[in-house]
N, C-alpha and C. Protein backbone atom coordinates (compact mmCIF):
# COMPACT_ATOMS: atom_id res chain seq x y z
N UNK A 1 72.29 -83.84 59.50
CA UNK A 1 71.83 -83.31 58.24
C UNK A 1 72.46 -84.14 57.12
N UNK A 2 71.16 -84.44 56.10
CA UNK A 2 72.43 -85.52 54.96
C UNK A 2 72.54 -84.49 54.14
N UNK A 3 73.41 -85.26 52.77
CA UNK A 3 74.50 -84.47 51.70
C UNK A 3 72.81 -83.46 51.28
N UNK A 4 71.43 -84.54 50.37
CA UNK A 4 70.89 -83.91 50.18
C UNK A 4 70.03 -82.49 50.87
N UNK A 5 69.98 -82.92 52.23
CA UNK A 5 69.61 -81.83 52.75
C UNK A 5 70.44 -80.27 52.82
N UNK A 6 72.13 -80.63 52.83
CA UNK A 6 72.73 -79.71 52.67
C UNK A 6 72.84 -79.00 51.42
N UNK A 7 72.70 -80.23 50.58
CA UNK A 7 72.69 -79.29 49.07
C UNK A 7 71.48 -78.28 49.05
N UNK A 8 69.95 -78.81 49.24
CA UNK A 8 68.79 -78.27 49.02
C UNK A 8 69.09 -76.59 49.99
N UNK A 9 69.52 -76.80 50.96
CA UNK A 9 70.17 -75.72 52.08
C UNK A 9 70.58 -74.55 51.41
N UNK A 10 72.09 -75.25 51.08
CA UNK A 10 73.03 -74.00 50.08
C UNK A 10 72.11 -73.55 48.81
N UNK A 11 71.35 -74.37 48.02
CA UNK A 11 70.98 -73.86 46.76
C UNK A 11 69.48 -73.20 47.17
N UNK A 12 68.78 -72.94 48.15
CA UNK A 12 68.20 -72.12 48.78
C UNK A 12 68.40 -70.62 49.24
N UNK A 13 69.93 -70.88 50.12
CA UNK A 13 70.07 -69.72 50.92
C UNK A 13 71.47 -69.66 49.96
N UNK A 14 71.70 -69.62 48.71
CA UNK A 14 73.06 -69.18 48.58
C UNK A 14 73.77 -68.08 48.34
N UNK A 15 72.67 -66.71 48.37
CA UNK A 15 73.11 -65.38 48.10
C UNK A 15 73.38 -65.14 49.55
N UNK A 16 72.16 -65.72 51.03
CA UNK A 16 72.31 -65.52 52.05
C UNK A 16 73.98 -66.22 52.82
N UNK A 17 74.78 -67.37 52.40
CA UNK A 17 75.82 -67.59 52.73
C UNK A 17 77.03 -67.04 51.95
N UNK A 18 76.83 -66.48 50.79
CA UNK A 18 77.93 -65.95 50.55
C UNK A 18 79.25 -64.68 50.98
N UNK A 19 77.55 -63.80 51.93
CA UNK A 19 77.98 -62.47 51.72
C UNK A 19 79.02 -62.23 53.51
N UNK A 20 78.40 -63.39 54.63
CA UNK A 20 79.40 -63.97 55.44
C UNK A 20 80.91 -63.79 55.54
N UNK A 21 81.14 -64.34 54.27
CA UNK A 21 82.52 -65.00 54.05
C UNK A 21 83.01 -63.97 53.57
N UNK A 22 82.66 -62.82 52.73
CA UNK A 22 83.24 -61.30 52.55
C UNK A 22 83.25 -60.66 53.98
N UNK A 23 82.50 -60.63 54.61
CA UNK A 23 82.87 -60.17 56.30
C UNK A 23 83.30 -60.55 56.75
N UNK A 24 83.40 -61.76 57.05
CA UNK A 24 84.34 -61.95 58.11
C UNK A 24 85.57 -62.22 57.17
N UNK A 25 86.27 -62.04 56.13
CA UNK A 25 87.13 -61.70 55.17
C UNK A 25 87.75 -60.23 55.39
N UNK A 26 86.71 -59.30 55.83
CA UNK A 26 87.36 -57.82 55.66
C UNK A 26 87.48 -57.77 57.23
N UNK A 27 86.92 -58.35 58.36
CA UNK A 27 87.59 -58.72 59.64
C UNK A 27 88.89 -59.32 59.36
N UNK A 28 89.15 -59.97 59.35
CA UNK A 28 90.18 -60.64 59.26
C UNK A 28 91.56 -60.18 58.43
N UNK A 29 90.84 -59.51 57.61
CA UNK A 29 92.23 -58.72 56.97
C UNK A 29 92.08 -56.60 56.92
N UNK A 30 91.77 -55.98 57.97
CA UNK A 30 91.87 -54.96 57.84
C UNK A 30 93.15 -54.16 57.29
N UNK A 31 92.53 -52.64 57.02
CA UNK A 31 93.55 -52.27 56.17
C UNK A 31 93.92 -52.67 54.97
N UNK A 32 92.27 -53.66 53.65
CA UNK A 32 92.64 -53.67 52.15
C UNK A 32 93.17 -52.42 52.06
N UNK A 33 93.64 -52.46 50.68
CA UNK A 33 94.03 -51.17 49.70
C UNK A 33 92.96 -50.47 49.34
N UNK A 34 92.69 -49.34 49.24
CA UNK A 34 91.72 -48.65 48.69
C UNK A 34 91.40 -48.64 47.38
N UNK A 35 92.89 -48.99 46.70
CA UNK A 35 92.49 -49.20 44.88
C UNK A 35 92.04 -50.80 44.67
N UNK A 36 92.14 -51.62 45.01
CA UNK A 36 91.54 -52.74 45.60
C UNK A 36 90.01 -52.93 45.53
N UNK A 37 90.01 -52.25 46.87
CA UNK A 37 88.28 -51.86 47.06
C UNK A 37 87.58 -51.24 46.02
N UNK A 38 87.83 -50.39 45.07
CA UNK A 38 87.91 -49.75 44.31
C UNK A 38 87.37 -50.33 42.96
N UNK A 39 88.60 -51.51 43.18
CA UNK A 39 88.36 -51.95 42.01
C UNK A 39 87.10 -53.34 42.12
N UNK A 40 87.32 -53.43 43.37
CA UNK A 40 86.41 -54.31 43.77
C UNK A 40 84.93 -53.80 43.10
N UNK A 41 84.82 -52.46 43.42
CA UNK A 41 83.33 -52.02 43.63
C UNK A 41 82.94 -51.81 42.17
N UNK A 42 83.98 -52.03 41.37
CA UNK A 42 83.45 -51.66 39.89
C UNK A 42 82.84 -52.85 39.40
N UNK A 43 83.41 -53.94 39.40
CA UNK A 43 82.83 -54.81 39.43
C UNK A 43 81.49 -55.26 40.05
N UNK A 44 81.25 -55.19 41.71
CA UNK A 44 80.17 -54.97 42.31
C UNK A 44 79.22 -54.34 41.33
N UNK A 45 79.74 -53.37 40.83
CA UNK A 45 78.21 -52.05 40.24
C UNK A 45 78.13 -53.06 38.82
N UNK A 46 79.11 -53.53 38.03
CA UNK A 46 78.85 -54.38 37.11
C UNK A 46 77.99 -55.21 37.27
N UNK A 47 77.75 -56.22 38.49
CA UNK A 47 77.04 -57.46 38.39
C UNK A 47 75.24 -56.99 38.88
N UNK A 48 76.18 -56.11 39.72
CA UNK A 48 74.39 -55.13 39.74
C UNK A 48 73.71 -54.63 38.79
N UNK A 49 74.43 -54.02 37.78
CA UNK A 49 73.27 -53.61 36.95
C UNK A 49 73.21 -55.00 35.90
N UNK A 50 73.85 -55.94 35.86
CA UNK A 50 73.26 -56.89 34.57
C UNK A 50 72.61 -57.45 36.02
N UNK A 51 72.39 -58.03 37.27
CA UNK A 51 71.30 -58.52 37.80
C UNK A 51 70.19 -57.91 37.71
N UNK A 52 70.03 -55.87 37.69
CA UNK A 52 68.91 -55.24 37.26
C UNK A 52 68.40 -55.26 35.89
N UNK A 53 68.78 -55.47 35.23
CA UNK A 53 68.84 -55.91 33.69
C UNK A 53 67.86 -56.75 33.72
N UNK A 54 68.28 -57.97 33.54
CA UNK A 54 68.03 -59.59 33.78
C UNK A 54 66.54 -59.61 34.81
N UNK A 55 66.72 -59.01 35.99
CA UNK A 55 65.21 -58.82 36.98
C UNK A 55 64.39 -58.07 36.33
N UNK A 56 64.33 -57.21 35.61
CA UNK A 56 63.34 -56.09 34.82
C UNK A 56 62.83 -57.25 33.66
N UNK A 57 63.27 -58.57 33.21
CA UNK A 57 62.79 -59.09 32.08
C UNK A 57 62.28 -60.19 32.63
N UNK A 58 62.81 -60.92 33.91
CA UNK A 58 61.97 -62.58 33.99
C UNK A 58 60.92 -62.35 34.58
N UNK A 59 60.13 -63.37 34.32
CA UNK A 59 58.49 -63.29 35.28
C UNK A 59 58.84 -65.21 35.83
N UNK A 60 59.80 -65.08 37.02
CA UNK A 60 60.08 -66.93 37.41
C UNK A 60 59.16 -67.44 37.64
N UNK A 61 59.23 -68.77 36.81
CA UNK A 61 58.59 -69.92 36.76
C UNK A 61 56.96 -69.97 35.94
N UNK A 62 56.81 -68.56 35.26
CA UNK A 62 55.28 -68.30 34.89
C UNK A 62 55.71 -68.32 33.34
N UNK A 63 57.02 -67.98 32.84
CA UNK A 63 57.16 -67.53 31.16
C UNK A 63 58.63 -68.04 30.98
N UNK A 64 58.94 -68.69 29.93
CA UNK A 64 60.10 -68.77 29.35
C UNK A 64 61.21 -67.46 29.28
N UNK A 65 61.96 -66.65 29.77
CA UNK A 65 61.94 -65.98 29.52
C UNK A 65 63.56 -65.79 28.33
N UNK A 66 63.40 -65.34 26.70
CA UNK A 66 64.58 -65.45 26.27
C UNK A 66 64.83 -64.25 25.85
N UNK A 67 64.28 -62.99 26.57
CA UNK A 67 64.67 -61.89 25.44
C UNK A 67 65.73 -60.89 26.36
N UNK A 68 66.04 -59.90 26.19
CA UNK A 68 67.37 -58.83 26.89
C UNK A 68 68.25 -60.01 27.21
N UNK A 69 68.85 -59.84 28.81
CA UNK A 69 70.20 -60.28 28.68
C UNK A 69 69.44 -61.91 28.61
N UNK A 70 68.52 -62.39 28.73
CA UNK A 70 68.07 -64.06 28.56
C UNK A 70 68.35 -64.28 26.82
N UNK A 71 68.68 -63.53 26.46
CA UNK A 71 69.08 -63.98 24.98
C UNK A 71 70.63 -64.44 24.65
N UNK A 72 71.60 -64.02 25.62
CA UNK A 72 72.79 -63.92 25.31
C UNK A 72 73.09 -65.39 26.46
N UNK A 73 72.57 -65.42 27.39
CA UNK A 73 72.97 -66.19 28.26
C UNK A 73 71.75 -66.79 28.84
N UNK A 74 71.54 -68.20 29.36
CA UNK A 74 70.44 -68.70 30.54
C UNK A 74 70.35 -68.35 31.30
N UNK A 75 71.35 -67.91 32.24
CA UNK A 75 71.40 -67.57 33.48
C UNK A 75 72.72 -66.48 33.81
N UNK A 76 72.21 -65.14 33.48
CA UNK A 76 72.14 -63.98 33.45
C UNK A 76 72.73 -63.47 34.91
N UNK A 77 71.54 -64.18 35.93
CA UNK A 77 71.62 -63.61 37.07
C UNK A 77 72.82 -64.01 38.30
N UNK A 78 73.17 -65.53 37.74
CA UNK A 78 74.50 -66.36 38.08
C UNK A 78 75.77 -65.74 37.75
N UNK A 79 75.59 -65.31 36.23
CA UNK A 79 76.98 -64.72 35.79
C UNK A 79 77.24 -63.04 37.10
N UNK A 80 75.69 -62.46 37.02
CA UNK A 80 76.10 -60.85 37.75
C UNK A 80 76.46 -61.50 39.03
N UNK A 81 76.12 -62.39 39.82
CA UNK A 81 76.32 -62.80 41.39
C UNK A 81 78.29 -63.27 40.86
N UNK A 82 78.40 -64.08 40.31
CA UNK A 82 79.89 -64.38 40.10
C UNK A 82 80.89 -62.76 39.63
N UNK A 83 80.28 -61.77 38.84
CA UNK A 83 80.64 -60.92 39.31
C UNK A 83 81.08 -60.10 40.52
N UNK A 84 79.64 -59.74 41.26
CA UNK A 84 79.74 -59.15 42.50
C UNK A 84 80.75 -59.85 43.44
N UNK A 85 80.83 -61.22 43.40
CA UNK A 85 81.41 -61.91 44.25
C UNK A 85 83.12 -61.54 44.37
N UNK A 86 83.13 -61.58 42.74
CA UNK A 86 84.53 -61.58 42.51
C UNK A 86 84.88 -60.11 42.84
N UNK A 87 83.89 -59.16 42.72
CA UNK A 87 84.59 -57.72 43.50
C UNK A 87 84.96 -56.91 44.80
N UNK A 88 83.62 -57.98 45.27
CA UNK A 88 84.23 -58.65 46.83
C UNK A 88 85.47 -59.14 47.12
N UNK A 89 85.71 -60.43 46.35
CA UNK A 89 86.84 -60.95 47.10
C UNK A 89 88.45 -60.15 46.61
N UNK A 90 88.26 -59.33 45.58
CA UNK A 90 89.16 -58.56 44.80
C UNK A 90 89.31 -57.40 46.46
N UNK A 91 88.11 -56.75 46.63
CA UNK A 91 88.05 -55.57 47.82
C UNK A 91 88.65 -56.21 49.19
N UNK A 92 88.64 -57.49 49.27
CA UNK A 92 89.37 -57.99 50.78
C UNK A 92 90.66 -58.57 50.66
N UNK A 93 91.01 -58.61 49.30
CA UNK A 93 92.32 -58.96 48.92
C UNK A 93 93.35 -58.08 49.68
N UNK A 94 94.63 -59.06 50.23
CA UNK A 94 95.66 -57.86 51.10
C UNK A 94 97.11 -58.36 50.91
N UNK A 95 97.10 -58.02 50.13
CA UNK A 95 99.13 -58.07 49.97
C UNK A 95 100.04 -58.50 50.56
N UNK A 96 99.51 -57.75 52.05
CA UNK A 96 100.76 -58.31 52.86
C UNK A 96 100.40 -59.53 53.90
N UNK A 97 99.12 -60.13 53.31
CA UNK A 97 98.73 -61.28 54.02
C UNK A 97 98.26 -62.08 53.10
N UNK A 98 99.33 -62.66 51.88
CA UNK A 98 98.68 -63.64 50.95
C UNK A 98 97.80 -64.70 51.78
N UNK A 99 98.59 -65.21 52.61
CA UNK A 99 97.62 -66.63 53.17
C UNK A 99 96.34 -66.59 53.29
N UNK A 100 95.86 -65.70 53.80
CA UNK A 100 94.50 -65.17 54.17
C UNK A 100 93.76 -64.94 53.09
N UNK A 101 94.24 -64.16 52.42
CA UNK A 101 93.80 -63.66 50.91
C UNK A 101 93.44 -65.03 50.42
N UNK A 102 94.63 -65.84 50.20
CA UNK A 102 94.67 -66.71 49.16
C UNK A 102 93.48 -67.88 49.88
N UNK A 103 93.39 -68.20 51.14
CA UNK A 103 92.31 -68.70 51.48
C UNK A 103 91.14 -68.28 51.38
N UNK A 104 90.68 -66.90 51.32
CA UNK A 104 89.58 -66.29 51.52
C UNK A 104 89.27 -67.06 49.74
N UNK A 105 90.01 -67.05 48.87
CA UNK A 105 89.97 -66.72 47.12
C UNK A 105 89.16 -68.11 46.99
N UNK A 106 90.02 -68.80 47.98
CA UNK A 106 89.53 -70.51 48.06
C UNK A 106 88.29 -70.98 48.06
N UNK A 107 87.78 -69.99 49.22
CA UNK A 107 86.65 -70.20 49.66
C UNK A 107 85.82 -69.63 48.83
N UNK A 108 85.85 -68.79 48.66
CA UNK A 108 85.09 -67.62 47.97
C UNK A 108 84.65 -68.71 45.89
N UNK A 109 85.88 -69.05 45.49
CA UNK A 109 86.18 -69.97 44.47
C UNK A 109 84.92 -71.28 44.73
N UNK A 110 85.08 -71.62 45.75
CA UNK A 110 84.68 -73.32 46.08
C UNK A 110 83.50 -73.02 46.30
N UNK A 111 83.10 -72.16 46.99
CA UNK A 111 81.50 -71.81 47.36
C UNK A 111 81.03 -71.55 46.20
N UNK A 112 80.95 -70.79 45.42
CA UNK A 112 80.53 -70.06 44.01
C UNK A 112 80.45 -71.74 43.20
N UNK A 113 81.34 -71.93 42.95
CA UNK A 113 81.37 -73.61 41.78
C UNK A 113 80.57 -74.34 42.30
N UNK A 114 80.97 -74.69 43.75
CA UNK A 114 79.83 -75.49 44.42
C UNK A 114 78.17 -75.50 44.40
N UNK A 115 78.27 -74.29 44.90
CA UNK A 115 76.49 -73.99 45.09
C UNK A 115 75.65 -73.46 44.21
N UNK A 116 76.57 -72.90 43.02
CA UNK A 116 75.93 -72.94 42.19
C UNK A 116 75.73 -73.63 41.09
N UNK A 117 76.42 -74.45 40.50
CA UNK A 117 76.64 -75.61 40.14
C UNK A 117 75.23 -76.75 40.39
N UNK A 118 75.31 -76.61 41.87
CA UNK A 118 74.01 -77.36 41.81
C UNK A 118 72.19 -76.48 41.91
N UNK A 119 72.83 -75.26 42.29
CA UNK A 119 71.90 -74.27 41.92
C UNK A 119 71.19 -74.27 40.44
N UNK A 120 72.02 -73.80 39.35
CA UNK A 120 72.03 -74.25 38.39
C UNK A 120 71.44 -75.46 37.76
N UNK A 121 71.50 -76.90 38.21
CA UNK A 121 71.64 -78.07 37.93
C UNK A 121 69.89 -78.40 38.79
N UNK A 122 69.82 -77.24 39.55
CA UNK A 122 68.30 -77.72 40.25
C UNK A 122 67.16 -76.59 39.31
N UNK A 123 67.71 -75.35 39.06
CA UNK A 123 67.22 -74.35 37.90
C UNK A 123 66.60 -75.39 36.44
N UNK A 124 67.92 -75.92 36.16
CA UNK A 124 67.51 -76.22 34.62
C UNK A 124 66.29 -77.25 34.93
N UNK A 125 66.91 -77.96 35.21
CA UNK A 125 65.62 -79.43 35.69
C UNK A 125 64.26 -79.26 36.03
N UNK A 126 64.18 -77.89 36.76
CA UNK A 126 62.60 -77.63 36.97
C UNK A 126 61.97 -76.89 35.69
N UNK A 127 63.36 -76.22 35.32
CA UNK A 127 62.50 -75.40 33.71
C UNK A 127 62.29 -76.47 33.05
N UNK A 128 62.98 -77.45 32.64
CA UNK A 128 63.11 -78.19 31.77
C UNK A 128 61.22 -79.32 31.87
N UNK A 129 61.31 -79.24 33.17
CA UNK A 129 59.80 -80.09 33.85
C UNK A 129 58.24 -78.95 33.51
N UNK A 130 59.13 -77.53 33.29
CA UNK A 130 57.74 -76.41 32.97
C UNK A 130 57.66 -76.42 31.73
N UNK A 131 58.57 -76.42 31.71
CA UNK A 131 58.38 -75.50 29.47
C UNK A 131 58.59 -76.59 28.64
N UNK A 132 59.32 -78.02 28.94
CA UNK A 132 59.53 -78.88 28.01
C UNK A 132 60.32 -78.68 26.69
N UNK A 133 59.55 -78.77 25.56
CA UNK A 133 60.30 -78.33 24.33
C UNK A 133 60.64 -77.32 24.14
N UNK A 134 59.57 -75.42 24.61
CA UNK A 134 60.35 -74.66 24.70
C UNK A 134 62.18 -74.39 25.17
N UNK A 135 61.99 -74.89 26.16
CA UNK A 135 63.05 -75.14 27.09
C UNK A 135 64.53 -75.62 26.41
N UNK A 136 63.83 -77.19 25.92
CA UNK A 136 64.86 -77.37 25.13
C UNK A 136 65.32 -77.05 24.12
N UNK A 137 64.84 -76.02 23.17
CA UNK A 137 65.44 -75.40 21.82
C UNK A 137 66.17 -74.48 22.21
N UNK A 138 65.60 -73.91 23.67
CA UNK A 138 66.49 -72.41 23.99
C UNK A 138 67.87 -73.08 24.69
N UNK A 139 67.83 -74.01 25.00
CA UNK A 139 69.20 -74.69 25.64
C UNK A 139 70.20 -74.92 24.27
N UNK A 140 69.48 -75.41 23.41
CA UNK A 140 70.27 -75.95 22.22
C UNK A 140 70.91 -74.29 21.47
N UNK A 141 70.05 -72.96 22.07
CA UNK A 141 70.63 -72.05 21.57
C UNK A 141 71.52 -71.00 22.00
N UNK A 142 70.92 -70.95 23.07
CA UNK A 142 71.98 -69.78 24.35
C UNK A 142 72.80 -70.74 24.94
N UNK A 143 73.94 -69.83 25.23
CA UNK A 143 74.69 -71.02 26.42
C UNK A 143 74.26 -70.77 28.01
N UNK A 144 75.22 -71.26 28.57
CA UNK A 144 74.68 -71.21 29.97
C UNK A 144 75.07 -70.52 30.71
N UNK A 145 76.54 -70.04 30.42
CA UNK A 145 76.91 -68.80 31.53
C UNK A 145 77.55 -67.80 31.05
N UNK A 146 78.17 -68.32 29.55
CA UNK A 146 79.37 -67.34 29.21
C UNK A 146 78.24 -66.77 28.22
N UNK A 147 78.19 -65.41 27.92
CA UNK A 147 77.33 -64.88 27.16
C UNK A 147 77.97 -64.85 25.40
N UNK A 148 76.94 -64.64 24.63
CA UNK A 148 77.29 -64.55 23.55
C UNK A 148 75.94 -63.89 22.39
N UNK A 149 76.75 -62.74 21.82
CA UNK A 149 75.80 -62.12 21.21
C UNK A 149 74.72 -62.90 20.14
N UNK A 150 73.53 -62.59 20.73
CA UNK A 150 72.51 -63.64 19.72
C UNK A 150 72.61 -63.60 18.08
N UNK A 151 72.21 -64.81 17.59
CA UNK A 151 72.62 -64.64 16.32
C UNK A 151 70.91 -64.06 15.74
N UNK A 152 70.44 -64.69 15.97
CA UNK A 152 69.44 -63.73 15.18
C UNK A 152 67.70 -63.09 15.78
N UNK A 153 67.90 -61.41 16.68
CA UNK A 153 67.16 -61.20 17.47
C UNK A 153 65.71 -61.12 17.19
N UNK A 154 65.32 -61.70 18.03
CA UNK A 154 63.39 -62.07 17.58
C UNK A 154 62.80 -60.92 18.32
N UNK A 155 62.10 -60.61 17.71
CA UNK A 155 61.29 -59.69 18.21
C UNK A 155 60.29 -59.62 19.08
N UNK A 156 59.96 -59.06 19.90
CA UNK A 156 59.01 -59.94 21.05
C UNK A 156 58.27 -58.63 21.72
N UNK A 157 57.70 -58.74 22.57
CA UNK A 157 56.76 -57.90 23.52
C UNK A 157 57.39 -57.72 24.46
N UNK A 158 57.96 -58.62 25.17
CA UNK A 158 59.12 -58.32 26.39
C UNK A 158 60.03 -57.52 26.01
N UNK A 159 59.63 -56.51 26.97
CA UNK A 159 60.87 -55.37 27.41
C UNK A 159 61.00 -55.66 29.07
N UNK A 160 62.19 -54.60 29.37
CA UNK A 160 62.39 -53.97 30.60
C UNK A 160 61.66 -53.41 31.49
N UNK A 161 61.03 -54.22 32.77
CA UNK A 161 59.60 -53.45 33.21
C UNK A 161 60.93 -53.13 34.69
N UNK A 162 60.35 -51.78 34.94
CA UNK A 162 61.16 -51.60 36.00
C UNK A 162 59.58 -52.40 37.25
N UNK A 163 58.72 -52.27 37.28
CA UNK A 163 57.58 -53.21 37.99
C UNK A 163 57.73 -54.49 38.28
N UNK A 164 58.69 -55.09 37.30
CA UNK A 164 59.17 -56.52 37.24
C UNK A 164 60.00 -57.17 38.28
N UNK A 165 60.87 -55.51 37.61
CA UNK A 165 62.31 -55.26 39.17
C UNK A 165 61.42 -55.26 40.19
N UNK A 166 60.91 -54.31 40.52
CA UNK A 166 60.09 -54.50 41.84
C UNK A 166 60.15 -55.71 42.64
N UNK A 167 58.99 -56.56 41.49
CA UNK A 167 58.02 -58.03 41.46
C UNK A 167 59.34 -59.22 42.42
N UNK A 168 60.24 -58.95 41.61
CA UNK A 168 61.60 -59.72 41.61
C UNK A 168 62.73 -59.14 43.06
N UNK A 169 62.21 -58.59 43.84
CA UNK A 169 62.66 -57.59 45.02
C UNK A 169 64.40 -57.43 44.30
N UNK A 170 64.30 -56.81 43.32
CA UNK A 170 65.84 -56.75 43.03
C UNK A 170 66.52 -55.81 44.34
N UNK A 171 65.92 -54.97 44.69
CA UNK A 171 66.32 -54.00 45.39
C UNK A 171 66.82 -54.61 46.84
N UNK A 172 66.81 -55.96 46.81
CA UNK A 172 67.19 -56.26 48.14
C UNK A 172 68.92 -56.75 47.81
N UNK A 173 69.40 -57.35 46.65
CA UNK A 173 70.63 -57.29 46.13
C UNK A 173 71.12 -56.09 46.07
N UNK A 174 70.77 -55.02 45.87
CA UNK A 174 71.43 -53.40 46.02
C UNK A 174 71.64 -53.12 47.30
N UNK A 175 70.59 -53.45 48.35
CA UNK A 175 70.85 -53.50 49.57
C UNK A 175 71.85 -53.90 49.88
N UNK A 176 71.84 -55.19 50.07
CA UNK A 176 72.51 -56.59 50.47
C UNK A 176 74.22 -55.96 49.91
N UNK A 177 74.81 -55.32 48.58
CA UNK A 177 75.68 -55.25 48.44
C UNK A 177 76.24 -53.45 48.88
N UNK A 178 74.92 -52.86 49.05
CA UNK A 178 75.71 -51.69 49.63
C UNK A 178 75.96 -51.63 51.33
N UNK A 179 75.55 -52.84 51.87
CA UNK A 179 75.52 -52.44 53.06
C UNK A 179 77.26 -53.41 53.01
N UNK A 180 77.30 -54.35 52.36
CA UNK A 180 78.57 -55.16 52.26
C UNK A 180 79.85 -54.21 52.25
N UNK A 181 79.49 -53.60 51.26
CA UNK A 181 80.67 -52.79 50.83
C UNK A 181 81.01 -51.36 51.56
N UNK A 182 80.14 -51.02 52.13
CA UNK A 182 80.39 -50.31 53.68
C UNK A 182 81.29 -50.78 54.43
N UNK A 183 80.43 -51.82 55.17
CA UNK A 183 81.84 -52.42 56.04
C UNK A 183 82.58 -52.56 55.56
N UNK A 184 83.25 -53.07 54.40
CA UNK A 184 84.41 -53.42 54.09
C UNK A 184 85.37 -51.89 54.01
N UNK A 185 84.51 -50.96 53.53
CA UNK A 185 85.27 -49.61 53.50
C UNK A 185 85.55 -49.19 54.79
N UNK A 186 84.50 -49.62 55.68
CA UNK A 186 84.70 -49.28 57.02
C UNK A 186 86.01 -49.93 57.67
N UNK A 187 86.22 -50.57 57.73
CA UNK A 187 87.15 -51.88 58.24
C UNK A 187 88.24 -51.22 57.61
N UNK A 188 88.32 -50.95 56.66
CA UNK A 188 89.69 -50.87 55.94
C UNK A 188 90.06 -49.11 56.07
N UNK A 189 91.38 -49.45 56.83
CA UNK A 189 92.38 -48.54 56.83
C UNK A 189 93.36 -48.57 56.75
N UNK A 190 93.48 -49.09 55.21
CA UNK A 190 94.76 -49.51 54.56
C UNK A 190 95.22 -48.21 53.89
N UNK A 191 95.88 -48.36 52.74
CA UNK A 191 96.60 -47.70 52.01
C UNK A 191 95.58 -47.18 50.75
């Protein structure tokens, strides 16, 4: 397999390789903390609802989309996954096994920068090939990951379609993270 084929790989399947490395993470370190997990999961429910947010407003690859959370940020749905991630790796975190921990953080760190990074970097380039000038004024205005309240909100027709959510199978990320965070509660009979 070459570099490009692996990249095209990860920036394909990269919600599907992430969630791996939290399992076999909460294998490997049974018995997290429960305030841990805890705190893990607040986060989790954080990145979930700005990914439900964010899915109720895009229509991919058919509309520019800059209004709800696409106004504050480009990519909305990157920042909630770097959330969830991080409440994951917060929930398999274990005290009395930094090494593990601190490798899992590694991984967990390197995968996220990595794959999405070029996730990202394969995102903009195709918008940039659809919308053209749209594209580029909204780059010159939102940033890209760190959000920031818009300076001046336009008014638009786009709202929140929960049909959208649908359209967008958000409901398979709610899945995908409640069945995660099971096991990990399961596994853990820590403190």
């Amino acid at each position: 397999m070459s570099f490009k084929q692996l990249k095209d790989f990860c920036v394909r399947k990269r919600v599907h390789l992430g969630y791996p490395v939290f399992l076999v993470g909460a294998f490997l370190i049974p018995g997290c903390s429960r305030t841990l997990i805890l705190i893990g999961c607040v986060y989790v429910a954080l990145g979930l609802l700005i990914r439900s947010w964010s899915a109720g407003y895009i229509h991919k690859s058919t509309e520019l989309c800059t209004t709800g959370p696409y106004s504050w940020l480009r990519h909305p749905l990157y920042l909630s996954n770097a959330l969830i991630f991080f409440g994951f790796a917060v929930a398999i975190t274990h005290f009395d096994k930094p090494a593990i921990s601190l490798i899992l953080w590694c991984l967990v760190g390197a995968y996220f920068t990595i794959v999405y990074k070029w996730r990202i970097e394969f995102e903009e380039k195709k918008l940039s090939e659809i919308f053209t000038s749209a594209w580029a004024a909204y780059v010159q205005e939102v940033p890209r990951l760190i959000p920031r309240i818009p300076k001046n909100q336009k008014s638009t027709d786009s709202h929140f379609s929960w049909n959208q959510w649908l359209l967008n199978k958000e409901y398979r990320a709610l899945i995908a993270a409640s069945i995660t965070l099971t096991i990990i509660l399961f596994l853990s009979h820590g403190s």
